[in-house]
PDB file of N, CA and C in Angstrom:
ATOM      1  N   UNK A   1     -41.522  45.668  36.071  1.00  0.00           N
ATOM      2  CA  UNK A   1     -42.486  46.581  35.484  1.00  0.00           C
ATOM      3  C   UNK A   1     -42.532  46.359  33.975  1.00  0.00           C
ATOM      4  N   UNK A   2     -43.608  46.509  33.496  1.00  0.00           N
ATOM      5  CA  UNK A   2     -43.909  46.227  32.218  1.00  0.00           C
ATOM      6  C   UNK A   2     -42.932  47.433  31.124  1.00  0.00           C
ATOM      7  N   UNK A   3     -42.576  47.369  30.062  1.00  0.00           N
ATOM      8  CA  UNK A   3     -42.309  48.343  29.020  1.00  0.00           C
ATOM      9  C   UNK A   3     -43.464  48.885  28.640  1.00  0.00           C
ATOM     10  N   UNK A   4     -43.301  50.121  28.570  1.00  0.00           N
ATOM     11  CA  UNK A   4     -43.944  50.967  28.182  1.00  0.00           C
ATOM     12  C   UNK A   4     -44.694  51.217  26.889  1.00  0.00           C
ATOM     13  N   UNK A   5     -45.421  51.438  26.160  1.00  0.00           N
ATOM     14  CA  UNK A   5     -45.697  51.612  24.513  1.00  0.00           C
ATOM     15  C   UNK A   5     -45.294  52.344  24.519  1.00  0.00           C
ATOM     16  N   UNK A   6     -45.050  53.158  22.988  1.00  0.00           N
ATOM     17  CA  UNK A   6     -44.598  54.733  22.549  1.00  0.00           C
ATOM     18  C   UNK A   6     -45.974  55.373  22.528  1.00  0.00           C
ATOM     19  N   UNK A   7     -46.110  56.628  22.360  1.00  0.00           N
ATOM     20  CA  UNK A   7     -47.199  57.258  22.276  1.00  0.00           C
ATOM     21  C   UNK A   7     -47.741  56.502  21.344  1.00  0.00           C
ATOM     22  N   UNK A   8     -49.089  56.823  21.330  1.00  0.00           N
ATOM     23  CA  UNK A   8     -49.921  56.470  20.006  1.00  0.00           C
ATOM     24  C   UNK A   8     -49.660  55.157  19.611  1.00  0.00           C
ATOM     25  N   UNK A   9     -49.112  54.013  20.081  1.00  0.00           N
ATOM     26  CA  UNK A   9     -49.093  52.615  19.960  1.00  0.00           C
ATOM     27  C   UNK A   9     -50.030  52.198  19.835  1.00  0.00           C
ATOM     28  N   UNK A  10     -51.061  52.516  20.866  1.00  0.00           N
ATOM     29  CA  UNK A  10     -52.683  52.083  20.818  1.00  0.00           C
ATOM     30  C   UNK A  10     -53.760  52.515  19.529  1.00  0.00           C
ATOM     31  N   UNK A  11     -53.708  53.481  19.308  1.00  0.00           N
ATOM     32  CA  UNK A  11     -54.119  54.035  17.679  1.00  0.00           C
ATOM     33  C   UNK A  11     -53.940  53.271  16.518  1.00  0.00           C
ATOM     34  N   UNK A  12     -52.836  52.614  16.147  1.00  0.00           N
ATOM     35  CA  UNK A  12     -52.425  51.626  15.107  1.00  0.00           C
ATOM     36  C   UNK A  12     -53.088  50.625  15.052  1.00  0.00           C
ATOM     37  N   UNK A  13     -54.441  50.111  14.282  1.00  0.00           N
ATOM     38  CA  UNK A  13     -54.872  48.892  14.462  1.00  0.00           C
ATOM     39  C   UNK A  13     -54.315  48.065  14.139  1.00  0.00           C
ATOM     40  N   UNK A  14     -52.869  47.478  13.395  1.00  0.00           N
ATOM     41  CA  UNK A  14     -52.191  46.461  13.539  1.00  0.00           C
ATOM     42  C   UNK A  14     -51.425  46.454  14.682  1.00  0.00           C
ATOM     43  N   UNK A  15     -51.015  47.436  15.753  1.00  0.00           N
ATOM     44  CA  UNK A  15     -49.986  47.177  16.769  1.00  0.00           C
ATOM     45  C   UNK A  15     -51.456  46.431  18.053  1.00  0.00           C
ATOM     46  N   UNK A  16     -52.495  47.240  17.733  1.00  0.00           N
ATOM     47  CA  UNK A  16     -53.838  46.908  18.446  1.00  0.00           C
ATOM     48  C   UNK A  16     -54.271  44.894  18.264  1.00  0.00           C
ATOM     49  N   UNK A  17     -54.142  45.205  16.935  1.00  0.00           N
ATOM     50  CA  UNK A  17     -54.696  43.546  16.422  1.00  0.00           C
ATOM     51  C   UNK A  17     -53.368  42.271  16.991  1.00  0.00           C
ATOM     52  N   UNK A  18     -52.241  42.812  16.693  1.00  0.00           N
ATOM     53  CA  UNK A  18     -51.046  42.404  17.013  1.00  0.00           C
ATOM     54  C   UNK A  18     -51.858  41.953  18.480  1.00  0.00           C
ATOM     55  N   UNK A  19     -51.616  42.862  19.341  1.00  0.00           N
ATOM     56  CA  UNK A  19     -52.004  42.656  21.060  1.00  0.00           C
ATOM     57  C   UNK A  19     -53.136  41.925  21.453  1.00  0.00           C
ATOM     58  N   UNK A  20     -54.102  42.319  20.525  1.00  0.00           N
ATOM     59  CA  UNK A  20     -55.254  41.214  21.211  1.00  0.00           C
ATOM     60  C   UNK A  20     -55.268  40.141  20.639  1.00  0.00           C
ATOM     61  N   UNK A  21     -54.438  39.491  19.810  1.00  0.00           N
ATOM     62  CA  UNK A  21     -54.044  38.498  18.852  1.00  0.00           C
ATOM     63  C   UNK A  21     -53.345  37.250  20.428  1.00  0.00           C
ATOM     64  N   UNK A  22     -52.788  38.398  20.803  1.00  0.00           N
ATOM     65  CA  UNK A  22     -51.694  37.580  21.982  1.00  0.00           C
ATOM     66  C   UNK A  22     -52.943  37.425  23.202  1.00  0.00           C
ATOM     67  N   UNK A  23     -53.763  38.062  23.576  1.00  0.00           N
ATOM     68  CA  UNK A  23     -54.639  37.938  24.623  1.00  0.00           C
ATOM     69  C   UNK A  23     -55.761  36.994  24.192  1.00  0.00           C
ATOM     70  N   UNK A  24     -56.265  36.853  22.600  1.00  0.00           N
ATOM     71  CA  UNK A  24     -57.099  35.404  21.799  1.00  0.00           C
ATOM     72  C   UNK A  24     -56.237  34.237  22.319  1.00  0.00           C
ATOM     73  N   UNK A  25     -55.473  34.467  21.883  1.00  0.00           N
ATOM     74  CA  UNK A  25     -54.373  32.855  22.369  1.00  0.00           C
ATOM     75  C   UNK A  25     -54.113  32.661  23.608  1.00  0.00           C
ATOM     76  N   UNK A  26     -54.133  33.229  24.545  1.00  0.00           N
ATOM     77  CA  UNK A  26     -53.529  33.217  26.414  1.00  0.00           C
ATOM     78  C   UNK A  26     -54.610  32.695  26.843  1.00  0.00           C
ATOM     79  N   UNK A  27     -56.229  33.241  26.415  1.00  0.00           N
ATOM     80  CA  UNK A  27     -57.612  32.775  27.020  1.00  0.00           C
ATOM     81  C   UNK A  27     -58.080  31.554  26.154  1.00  0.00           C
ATOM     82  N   UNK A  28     -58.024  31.827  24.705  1.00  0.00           N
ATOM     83  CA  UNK A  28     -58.592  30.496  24.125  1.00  0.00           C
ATOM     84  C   UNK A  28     -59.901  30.961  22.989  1.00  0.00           C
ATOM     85  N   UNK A  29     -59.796  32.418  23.756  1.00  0.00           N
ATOM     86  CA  UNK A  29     -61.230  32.915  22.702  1.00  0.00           C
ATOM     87  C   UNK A  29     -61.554  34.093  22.768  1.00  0.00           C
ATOM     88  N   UNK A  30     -62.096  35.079  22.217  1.00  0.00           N
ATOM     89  CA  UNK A  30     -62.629  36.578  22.142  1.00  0.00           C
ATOM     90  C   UNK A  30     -62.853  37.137  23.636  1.00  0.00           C
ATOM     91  N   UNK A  31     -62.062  37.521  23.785  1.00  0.00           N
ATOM     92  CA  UNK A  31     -62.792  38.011  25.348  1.00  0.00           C
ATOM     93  C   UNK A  31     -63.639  38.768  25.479  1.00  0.00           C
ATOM     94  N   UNK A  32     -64.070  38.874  26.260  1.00  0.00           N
ATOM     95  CA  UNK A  32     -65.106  40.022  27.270  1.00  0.00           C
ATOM     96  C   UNK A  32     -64.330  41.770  27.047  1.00  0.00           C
ATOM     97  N   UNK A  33     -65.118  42.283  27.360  1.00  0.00           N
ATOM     98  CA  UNK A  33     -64.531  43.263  27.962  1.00  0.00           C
ATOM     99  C   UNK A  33     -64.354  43.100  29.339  1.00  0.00           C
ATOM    100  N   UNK A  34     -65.029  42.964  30.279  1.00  0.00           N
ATOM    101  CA  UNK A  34     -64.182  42.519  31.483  1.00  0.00           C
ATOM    102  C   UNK A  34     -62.886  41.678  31.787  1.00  0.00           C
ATOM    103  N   UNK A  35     -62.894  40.770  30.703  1.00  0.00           N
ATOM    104  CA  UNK A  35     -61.386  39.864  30.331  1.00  0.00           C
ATOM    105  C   UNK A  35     -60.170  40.993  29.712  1.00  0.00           C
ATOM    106  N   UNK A  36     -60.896  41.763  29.237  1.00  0.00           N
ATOM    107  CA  UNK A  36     -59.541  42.537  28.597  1.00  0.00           C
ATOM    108  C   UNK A  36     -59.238  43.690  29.300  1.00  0.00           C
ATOM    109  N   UNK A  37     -60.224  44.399  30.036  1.00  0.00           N
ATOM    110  CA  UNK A  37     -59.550  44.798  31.694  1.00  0.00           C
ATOM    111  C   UNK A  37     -58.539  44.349  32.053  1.00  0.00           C
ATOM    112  N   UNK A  38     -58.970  42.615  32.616  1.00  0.00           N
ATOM    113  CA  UNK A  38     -58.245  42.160  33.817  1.00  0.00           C
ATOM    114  C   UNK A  38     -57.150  41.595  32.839  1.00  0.00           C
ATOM    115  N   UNK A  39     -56.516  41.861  31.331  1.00  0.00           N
ATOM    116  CA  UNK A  39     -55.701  41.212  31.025  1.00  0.00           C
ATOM    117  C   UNK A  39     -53.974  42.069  31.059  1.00  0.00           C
ATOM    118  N   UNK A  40     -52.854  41.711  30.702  1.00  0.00           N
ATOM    119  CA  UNK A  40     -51.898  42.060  30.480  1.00  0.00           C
ATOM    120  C   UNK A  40     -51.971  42.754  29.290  1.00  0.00           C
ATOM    121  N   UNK A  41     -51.665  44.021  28.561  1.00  0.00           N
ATOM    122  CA  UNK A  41     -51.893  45.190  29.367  1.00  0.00           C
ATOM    123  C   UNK A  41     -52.959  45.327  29.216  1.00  0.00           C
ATOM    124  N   UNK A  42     -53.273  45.693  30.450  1.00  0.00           N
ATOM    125  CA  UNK A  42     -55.094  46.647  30.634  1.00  0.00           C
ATOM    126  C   UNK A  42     -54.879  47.396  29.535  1.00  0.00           C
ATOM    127  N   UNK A  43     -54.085  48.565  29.552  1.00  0.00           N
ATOM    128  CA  UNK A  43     -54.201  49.703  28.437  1.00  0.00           C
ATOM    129  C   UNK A  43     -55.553  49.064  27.119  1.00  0.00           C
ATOM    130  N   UNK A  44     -55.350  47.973  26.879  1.00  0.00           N
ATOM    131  CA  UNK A  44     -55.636  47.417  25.403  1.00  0.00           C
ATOM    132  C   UNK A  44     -57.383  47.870  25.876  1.00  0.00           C
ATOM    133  N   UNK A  45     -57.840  47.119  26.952  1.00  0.00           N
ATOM    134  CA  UNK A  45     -59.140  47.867  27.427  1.00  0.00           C
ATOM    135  C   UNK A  45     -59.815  49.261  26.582  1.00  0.00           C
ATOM    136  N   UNK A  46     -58.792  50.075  27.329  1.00  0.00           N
ATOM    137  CA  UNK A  46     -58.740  51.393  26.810  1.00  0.00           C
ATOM    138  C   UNK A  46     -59.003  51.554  25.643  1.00  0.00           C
ATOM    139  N   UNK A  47     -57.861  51.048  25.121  1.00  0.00           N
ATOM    140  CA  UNK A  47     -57.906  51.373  23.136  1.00  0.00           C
ATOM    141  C   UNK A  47     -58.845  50.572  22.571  1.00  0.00           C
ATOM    142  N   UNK A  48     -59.288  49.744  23.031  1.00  0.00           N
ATOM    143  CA  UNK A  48     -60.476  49.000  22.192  1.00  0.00           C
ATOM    144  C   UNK A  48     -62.026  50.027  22.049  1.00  0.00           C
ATOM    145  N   UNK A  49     -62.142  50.821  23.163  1.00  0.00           N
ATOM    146  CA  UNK A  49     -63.155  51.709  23.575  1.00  0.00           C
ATOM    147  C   UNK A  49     -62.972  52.976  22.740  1.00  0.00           C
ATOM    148  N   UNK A  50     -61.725  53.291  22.768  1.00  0.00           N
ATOM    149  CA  UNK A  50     -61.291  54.644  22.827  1.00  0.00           C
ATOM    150  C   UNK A  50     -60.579  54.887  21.413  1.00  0.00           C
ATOM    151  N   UNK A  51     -60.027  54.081  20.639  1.00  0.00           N
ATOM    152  CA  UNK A  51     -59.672  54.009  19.136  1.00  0.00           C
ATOM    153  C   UNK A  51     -60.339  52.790  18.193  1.00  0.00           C
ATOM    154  N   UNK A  52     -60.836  51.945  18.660  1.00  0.00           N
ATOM    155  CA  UNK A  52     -61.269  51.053  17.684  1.00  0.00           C
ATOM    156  C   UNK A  52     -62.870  50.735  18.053  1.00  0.00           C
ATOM    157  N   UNK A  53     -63.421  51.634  18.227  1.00  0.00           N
ATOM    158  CA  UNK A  53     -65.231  51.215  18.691  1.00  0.00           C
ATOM    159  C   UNK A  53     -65.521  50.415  19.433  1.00  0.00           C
ATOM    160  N   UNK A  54     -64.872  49.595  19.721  1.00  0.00           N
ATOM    161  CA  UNK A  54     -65.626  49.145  20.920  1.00  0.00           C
ATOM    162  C   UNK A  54     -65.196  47.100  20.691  1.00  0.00           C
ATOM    163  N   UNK A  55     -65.720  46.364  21.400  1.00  0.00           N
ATOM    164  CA  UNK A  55     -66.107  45.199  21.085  1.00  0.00           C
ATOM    165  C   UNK A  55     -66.244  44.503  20.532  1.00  0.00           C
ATOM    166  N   UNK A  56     -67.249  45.182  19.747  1.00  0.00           N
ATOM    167  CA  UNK A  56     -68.211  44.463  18.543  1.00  0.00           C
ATOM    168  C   UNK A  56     -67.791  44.777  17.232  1.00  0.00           C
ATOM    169  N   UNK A  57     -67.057  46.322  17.274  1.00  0.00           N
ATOM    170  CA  UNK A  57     -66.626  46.751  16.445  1.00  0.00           C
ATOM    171  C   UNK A  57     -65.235  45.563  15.623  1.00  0.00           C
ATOM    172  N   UNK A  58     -64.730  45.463  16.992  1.00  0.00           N
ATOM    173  CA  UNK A  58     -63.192  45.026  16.877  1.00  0.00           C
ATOM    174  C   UNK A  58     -63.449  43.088  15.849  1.00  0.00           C
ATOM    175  N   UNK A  59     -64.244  42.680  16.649  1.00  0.00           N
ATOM    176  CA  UNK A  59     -64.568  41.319  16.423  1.00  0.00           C
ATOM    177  C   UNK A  59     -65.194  41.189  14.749  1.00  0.00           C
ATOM    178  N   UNK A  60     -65.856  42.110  14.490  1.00  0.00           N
ATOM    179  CA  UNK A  60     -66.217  42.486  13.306  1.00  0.00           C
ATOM    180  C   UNK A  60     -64.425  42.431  12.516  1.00  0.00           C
ATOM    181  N   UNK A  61     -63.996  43.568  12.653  1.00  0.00           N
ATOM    182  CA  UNK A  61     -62.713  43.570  12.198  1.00  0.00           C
ATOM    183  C   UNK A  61     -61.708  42.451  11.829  1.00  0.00           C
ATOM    184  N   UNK A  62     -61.810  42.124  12.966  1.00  0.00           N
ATOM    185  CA  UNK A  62     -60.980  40.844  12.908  1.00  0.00           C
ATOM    186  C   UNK A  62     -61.283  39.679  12.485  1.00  0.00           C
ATOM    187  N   UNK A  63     -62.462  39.773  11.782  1.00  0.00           N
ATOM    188  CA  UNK A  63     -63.389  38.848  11.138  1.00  0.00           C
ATOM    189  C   UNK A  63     -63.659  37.730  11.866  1.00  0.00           C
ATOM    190  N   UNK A  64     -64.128  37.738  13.175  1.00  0.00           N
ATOM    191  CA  UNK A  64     -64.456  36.409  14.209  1.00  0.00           C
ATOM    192  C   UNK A  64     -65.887  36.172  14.353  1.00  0.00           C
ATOM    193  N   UNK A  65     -66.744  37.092  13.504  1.00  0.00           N
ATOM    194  CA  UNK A  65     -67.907  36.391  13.635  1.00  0.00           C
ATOM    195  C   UNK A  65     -69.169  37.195  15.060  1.00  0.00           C
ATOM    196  N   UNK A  66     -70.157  37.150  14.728  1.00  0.00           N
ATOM    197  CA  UNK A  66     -70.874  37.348  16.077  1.00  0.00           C
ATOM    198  C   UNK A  66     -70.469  36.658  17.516  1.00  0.00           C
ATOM    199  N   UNK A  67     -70.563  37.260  18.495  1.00  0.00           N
ATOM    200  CA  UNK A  67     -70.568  36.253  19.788  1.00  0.00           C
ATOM    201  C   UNK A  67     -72.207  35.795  20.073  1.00  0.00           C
ATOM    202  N   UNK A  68     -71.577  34.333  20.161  1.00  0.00           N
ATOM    203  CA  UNK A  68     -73.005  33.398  20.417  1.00  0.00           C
ATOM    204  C   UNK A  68     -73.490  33.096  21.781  1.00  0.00           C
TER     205      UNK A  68
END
């Protein structure tokens, strides 16, 4: 079984950027939201929606540019 986060792990956009940092590198490129569903941890799904706007928001953030 996976470890758990602490509360509010997901809220922190560096513990957030940290995580999808590791899910950019496993796929090769920005995922989907359907990719970050089906990825290790789902949770991140969640928090991308639910603390950091969304998608588009995040990619913005992370300075990657529009998806083409």
């Amino acid at each position: 079984m996976a470890e758990r986060k602490p509360a509010y792990y997901w809220k922190s956009w560096e513990n957030f950027k940290k995580e999808m940092g590791k899910v950019i590198q496993k796929l090769g490129h920005f995922p989907s939201y359907q990719e970050l569903q089906n990825s290790k941890p789902s949770t991140i799904a969640y928090a991308a929606t639910s603390y950091h706007n969304g998608m588009n928001a995040i990619r913005t953030k992370m300075r990657l540019g529009k998806k083409k």
